[in-house]
PDB file of N, CA and C in Angstrom:
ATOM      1  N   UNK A   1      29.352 -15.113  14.409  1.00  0.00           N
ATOM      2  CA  UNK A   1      30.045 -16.371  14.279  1.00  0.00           C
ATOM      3  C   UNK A   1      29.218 -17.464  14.912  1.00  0.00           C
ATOM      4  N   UNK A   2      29.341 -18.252  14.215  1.00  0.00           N
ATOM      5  CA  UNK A   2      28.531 -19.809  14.640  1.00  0.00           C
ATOM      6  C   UNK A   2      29.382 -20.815  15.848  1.00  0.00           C
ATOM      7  N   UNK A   3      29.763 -20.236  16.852  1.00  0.00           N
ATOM      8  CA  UNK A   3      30.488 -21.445  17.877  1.00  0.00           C
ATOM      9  C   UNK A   3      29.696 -21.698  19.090  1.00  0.00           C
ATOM     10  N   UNK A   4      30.580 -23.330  18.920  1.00  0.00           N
ATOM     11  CA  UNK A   4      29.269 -23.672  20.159  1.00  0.00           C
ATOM     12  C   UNK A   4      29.707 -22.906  21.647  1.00  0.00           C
ATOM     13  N   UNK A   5      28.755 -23.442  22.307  1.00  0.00           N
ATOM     14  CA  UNK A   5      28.765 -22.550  23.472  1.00  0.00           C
ATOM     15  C   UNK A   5      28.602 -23.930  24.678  1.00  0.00           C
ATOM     16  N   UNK A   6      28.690 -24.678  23.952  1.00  0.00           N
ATOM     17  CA  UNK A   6      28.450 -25.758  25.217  1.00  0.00           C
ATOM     18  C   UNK A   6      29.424 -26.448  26.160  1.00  0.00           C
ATOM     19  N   UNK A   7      29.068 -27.544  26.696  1.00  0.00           N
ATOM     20  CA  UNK A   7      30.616 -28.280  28.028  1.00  0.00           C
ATOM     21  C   UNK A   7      31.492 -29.050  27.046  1.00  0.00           C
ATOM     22  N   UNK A   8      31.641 -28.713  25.797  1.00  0.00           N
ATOM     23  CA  UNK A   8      32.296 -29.576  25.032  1.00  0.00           C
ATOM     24  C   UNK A   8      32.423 -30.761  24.418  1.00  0.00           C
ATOM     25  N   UNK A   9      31.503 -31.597  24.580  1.00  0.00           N
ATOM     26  CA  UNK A   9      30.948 -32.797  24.376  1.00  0.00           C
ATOM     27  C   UNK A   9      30.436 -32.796  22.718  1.00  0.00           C
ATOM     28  N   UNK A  10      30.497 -33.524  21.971  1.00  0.00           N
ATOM     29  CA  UNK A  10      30.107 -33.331  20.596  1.00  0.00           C
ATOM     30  C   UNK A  10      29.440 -35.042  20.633  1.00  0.00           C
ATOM     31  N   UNK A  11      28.161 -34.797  19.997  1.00  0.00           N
ATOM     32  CA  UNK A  11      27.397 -35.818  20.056  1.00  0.00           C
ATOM     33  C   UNK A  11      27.784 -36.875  18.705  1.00  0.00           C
ATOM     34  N   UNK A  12      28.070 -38.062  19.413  1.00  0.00           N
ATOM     35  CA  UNK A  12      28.633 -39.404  18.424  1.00  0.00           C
ATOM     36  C   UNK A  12      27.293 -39.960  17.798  1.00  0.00           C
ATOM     37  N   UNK A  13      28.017 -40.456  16.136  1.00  0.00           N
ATOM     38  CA  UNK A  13      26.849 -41.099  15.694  1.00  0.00           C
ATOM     39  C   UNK A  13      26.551 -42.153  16.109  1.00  0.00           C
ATOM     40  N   UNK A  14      25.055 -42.857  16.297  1.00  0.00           N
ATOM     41  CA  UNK A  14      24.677 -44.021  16.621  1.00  0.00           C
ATOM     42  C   UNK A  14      25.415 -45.142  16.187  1.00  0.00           C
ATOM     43  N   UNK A  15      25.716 -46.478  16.758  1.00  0.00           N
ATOM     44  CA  UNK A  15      25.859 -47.559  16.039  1.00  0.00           C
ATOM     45  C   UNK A  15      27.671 -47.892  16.473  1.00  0.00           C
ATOM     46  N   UNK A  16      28.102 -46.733  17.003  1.00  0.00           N
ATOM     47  CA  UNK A  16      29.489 -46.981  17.349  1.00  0.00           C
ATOM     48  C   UNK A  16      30.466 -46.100  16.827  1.00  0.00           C
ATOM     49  N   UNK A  17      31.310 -46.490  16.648  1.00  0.00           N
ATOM     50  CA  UNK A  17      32.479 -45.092  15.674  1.00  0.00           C
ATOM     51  C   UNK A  17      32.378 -45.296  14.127  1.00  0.00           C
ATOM     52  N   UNK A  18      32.584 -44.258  13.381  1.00  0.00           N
ATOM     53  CA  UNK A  18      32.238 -44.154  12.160  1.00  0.00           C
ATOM     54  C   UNK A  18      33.586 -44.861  11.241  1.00  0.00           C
ATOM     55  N   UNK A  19      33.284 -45.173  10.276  1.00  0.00           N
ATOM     56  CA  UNK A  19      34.297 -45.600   9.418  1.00  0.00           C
ATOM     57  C   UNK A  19      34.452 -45.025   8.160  1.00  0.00           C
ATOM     58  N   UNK A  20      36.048 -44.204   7.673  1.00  0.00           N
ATOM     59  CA  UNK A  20      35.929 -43.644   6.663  1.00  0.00           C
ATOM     60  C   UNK A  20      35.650 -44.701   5.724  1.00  0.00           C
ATOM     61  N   UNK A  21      34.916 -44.199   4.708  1.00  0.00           N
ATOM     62  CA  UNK A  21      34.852 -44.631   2.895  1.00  0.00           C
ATOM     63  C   UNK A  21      35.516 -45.043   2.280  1.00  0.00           C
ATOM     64  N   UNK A  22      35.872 -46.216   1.976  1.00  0.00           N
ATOM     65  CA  UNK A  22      37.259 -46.520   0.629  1.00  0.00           C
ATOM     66  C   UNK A  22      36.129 -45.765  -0.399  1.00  0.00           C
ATOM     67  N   UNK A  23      37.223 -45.012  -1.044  1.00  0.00           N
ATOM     68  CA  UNK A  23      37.458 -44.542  -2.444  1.00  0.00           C
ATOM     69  C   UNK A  23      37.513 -45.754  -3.222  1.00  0.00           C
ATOM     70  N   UNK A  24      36.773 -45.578  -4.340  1.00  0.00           N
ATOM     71  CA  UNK A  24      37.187 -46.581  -5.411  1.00  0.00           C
ATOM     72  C   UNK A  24      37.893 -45.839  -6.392  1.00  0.00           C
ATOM     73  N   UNK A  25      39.233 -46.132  -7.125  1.00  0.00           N
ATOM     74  CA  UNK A  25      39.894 -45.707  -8.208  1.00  0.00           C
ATOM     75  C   UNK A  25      39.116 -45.381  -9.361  1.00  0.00           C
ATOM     76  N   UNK A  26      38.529 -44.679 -10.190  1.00  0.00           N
ATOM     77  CA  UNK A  26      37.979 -44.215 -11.354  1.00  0.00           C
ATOM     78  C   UNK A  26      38.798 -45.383 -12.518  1.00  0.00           C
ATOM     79  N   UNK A  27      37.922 -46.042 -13.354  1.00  0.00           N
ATOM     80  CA  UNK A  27      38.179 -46.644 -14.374  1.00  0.00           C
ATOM     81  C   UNK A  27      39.226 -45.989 -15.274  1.00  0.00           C
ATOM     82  N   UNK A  28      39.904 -46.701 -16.153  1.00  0.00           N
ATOM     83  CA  UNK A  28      40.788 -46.202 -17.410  1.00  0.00           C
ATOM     84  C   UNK A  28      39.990 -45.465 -18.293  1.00  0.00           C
ATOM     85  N   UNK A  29      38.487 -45.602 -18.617  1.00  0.00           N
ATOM     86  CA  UNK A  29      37.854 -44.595 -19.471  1.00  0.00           C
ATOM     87  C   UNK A  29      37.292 -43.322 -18.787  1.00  0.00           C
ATOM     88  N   UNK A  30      37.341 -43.285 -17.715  1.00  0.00           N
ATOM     89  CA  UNK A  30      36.498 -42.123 -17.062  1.00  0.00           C
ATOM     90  C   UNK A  30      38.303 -41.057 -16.912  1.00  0.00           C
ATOM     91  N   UNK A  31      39.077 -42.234 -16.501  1.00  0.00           N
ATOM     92  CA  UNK A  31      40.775 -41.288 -16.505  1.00  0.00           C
ATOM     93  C   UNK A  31      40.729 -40.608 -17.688  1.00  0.00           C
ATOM     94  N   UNK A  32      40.521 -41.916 -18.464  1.00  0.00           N
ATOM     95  CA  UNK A  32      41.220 -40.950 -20.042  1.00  0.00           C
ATOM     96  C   UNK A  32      40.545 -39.794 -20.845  1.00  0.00           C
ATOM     97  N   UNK A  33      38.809 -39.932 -20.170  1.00  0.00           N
ATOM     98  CA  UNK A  33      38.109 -38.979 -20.477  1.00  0.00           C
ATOM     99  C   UNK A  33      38.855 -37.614 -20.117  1.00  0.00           C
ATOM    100  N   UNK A  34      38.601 -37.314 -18.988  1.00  0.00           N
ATOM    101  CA  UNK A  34      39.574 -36.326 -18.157  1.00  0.00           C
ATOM    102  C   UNK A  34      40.395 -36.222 -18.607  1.00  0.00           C
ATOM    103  N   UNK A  35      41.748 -36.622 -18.938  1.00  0.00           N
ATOM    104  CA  UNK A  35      42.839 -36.469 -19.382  1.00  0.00           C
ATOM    105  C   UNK A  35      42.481 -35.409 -20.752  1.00  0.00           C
ATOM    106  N   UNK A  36      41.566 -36.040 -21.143  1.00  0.00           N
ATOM    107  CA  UNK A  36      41.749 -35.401 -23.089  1.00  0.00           C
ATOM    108  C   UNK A  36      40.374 -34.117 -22.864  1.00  0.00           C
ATOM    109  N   UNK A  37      39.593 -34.017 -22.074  1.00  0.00           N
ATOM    110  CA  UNK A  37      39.175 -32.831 -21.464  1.00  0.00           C
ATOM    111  C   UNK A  37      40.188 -31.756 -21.062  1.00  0.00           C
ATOM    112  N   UNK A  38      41.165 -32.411 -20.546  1.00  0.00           N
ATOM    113  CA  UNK A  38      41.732 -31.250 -19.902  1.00  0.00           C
ATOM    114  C   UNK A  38      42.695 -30.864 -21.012  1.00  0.00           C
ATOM    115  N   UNK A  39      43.527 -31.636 -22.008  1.00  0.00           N
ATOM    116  CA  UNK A  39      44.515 -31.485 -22.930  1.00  0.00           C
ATOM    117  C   UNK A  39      43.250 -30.525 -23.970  1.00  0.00           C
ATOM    118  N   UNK A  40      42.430 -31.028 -24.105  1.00  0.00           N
ATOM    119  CA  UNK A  40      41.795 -29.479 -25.365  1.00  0.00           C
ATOM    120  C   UNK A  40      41.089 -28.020 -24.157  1.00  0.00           C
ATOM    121  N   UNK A  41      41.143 -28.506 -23.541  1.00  0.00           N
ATOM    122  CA  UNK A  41      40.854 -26.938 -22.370  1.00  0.00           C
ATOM    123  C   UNK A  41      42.336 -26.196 -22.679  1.00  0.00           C
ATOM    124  N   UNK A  42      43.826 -26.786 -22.065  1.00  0.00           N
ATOM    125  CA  UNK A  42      44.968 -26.384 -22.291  1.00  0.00           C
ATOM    126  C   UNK A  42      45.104 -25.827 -23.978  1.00  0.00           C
ATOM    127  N   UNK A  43      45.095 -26.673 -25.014  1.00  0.00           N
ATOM    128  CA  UNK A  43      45.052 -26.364 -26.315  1.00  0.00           C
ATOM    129  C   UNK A  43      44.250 -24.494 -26.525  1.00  0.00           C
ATOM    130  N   UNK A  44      43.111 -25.591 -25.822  1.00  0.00           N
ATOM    131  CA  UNK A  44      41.800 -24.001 -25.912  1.00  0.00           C
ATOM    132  C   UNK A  44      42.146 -22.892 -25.523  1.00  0.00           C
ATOM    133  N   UNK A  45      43.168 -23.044 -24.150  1.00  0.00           N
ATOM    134  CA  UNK A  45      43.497 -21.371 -23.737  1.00  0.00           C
ATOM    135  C   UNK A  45      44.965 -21.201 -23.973  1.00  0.00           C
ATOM    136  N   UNK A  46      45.516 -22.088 -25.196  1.00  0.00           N
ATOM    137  CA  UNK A  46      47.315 -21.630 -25.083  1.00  0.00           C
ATOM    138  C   UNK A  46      46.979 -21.149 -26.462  1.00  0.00           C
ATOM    139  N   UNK A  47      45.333 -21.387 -27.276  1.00  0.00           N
ATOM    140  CA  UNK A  47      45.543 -20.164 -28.335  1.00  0.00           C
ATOM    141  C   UNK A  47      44.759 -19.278 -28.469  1.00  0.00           C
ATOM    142  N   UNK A  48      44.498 -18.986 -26.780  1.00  0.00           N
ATOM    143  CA  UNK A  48      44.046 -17.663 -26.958  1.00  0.00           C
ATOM    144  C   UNK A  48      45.309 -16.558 -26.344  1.00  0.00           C
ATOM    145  N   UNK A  49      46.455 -16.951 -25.845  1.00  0.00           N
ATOM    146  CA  UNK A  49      47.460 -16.474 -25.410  1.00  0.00           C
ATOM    147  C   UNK A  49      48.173 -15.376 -26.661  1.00  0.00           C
ATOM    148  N   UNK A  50      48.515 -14.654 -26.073  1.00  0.00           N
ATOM    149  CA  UNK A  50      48.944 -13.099 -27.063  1.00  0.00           C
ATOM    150  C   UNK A  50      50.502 -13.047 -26.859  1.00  0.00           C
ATOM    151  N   UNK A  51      51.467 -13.926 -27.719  1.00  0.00           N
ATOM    152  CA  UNK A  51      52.548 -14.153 -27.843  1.00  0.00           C
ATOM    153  C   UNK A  51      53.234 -12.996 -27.915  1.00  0.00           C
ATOM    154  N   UNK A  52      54.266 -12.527 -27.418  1.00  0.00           N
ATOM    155  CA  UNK A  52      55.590 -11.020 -27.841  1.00  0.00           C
ATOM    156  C   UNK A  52      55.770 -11.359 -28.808  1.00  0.00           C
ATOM    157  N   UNK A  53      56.116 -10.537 -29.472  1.00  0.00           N
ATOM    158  CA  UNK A  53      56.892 -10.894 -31.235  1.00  0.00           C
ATOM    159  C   UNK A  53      58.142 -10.478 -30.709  1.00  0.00           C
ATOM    160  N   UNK A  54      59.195 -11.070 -31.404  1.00  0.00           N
ATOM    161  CA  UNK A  54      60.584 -11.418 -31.637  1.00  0.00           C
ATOM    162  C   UNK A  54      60.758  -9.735 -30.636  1.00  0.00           C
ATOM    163  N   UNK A  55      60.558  -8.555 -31.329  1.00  0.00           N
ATOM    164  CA  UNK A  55      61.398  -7.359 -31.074  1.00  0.00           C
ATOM    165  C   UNK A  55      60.839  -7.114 -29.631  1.00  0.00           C
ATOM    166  N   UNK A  56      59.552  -7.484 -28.873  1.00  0.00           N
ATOM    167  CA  UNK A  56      59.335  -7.382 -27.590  1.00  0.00           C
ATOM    168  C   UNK A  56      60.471  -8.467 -26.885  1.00  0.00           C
ATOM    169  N   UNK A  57      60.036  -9.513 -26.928  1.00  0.00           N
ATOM    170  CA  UNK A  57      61.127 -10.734 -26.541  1.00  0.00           C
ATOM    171  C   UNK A  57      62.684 -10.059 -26.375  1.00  0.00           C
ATOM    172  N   UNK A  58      63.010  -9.456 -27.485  1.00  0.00           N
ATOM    173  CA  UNK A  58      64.697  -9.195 -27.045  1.00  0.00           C
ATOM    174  C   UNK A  58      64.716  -7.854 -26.584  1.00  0.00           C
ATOM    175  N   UNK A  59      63.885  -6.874 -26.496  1.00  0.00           N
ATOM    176  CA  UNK A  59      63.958  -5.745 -25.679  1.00  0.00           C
ATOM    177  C   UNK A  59      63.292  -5.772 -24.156  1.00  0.00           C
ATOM    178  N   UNK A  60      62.705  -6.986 -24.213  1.00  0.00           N
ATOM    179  CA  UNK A  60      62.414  -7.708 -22.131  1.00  0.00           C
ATOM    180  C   UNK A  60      63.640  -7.835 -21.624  1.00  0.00           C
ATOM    181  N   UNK A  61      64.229  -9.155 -22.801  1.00  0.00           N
ATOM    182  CA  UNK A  61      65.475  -9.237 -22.080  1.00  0.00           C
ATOM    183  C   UNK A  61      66.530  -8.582 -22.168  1.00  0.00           C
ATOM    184  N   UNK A  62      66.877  -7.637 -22.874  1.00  0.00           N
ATOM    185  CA  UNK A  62      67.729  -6.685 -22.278  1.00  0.00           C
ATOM    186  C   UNK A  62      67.525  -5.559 -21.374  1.00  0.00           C
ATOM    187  N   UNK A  63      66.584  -5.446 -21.060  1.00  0.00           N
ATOM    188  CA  UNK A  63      65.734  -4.776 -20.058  1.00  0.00           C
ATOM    189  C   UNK A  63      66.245  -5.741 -18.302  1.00  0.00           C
ATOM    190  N   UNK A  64      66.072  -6.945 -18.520  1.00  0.00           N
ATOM    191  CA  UNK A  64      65.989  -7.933 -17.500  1.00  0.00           C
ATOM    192  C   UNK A  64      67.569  -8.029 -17.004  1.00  0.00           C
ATOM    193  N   UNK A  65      68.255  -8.047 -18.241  1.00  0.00           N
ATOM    194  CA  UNK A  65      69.968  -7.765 -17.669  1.00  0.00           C
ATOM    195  C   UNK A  65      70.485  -6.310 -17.466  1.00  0.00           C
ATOM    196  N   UNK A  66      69.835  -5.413 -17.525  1.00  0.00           N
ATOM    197  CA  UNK A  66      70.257  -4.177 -17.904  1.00  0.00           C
ATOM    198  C   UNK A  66      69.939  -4.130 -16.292  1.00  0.00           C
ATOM    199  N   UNK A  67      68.722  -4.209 -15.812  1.00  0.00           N
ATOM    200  CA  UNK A  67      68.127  -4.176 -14.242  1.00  0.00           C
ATOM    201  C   UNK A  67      69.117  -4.715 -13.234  1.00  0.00           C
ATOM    202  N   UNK A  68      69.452  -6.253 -14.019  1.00  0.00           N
ATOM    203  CA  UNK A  68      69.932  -6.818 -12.877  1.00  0.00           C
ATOM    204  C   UNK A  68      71.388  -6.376 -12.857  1.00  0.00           C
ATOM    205  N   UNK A  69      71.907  -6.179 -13.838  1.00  0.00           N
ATOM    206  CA  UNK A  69      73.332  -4.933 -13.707  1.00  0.00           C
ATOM    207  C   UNK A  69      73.334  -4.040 -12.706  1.00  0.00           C
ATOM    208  N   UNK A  70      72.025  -3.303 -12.625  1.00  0.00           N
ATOM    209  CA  UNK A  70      72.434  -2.226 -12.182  1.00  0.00           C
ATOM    210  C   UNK A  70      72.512  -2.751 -10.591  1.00  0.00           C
ATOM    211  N   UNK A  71      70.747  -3.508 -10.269  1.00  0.00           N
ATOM    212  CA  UNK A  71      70.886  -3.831  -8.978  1.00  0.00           C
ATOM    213  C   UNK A  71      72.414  -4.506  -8.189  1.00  0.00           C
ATOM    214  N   UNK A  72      72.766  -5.253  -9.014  1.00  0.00           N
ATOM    215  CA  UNK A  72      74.485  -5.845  -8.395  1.00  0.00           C
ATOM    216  C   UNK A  72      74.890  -4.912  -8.277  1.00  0.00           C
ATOM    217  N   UNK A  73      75.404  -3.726  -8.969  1.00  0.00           N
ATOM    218  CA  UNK A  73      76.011  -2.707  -9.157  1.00  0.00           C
ATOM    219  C   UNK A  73      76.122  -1.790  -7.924  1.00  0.00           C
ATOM    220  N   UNK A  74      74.424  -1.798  -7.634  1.00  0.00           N
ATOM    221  CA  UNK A  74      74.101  -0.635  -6.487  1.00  0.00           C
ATOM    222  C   UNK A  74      74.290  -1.841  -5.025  1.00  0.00           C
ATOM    223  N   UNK A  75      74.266  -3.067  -5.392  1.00  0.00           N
ATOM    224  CA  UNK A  75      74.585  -3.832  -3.915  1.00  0.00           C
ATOM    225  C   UNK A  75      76.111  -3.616  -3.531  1.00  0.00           C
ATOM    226  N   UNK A  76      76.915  -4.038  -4.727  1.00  0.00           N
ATOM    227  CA  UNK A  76      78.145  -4.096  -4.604  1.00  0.00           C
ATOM    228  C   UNK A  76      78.680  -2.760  -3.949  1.00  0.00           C
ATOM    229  N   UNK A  77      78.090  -1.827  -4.403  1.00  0.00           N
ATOM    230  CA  UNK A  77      78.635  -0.425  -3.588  1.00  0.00           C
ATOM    231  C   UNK A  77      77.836   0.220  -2.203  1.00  0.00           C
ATOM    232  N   UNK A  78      76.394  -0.136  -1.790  1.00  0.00           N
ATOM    233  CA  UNK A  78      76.455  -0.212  -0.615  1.00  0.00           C
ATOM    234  C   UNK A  78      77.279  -1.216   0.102  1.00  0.00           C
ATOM    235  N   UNK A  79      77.260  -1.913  -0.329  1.00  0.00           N
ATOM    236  CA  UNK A  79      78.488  -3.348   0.213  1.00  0.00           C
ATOM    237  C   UNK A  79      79.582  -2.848   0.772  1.00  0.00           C
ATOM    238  N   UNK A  80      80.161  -1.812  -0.230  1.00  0.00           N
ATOM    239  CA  UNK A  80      81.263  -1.131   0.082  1.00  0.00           C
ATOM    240  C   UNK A  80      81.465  -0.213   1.062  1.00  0.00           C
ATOM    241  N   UNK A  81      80.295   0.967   0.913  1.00  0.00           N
ATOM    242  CA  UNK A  81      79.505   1.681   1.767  1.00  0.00           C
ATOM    243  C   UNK A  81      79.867   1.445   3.428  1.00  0.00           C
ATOM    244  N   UNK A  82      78.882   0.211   3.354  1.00  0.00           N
ATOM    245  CA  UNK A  82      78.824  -0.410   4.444  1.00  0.00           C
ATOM    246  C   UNK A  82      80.421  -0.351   5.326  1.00  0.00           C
ATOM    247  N   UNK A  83      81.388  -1.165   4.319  1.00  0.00           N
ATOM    248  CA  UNK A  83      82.518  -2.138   4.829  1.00  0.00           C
ATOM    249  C   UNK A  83      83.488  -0.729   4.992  1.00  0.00           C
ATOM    250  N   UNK A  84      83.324   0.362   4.420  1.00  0.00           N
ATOM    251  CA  UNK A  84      84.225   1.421   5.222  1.00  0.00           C
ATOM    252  C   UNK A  84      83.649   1.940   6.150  1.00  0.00           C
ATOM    253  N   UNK A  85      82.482   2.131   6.468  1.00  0.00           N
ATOM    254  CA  UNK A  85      81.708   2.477   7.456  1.00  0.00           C
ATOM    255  C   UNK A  85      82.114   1.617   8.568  1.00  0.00           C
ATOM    256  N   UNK A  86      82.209   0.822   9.354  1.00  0.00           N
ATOM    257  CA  UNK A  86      82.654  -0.687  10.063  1.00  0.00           C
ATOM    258  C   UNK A  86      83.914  -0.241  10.550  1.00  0.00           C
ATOM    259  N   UNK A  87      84.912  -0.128   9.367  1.00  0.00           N
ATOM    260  CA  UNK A  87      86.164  -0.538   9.438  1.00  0.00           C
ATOM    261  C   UNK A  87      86.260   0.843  10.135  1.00  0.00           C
ATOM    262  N   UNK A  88      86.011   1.924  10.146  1.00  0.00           N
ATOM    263  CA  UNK A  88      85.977   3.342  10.388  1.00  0.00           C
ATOM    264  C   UNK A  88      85.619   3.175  11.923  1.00  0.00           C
ATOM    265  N   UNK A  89      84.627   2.552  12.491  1.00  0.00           N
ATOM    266  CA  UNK A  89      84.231   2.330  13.763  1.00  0.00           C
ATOM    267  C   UNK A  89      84.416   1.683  14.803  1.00  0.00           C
ATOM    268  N   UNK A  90      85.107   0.216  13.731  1.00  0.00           N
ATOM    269  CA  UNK A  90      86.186  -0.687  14.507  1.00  0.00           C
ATOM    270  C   UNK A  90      87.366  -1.297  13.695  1.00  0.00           C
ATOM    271  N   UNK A  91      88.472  -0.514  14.054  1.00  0.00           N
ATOM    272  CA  UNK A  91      89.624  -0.736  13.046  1.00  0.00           C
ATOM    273  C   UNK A  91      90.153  -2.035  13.651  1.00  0.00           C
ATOM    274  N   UNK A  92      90.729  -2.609  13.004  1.00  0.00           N
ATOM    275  CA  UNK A  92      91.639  -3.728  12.976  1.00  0.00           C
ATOM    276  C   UNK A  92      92.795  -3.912  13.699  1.00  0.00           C
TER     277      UNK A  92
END
């Protein structure tokens, strides 16, 4: 590792304290360049994208509710689990 080893002192530039840089804003043609660079890059890689066909699409999502069924399912009954377990240890 590269750390200094010295009394801590970090040597100032000549001339006094430094002053950050204004940024200048980029012109409307150098923006809009960019802009339409980046809109055919996007174009360029949304058709190389490998779409589901219809019968993948509706067998995800019944897959996706079928899961989340069950997970509620299995919360709701440790839930339960739980709440006789409790009540068993400190009755009311």
């Amino acid at each position: 590792m590269n750390r200094p080893t010295g009394g801590g002192t970090t040597a100032k530039p000549p001339g006094g304290p430094s002053r950050p840089v204004a940024r200048q804003a980029p012109d409307r043609a150098a923006r809009a360049a960019r802009a339409e660079a980046f809109l055919r890059g996007l174009v360029s890689e949304m058709r190389r994208v490998t779409w589901p066909s219809r019968q993948e699409w509706v067998s995800a999502t019944i897959l996706t509710i079928v899961l989340v069924a069950v997970i509620g399912l299995y919360t709701y009954l440790v839930d339960q689990l739980f709440g006789l377990l409790f009540n068993a240890i400190h009755p009311q």
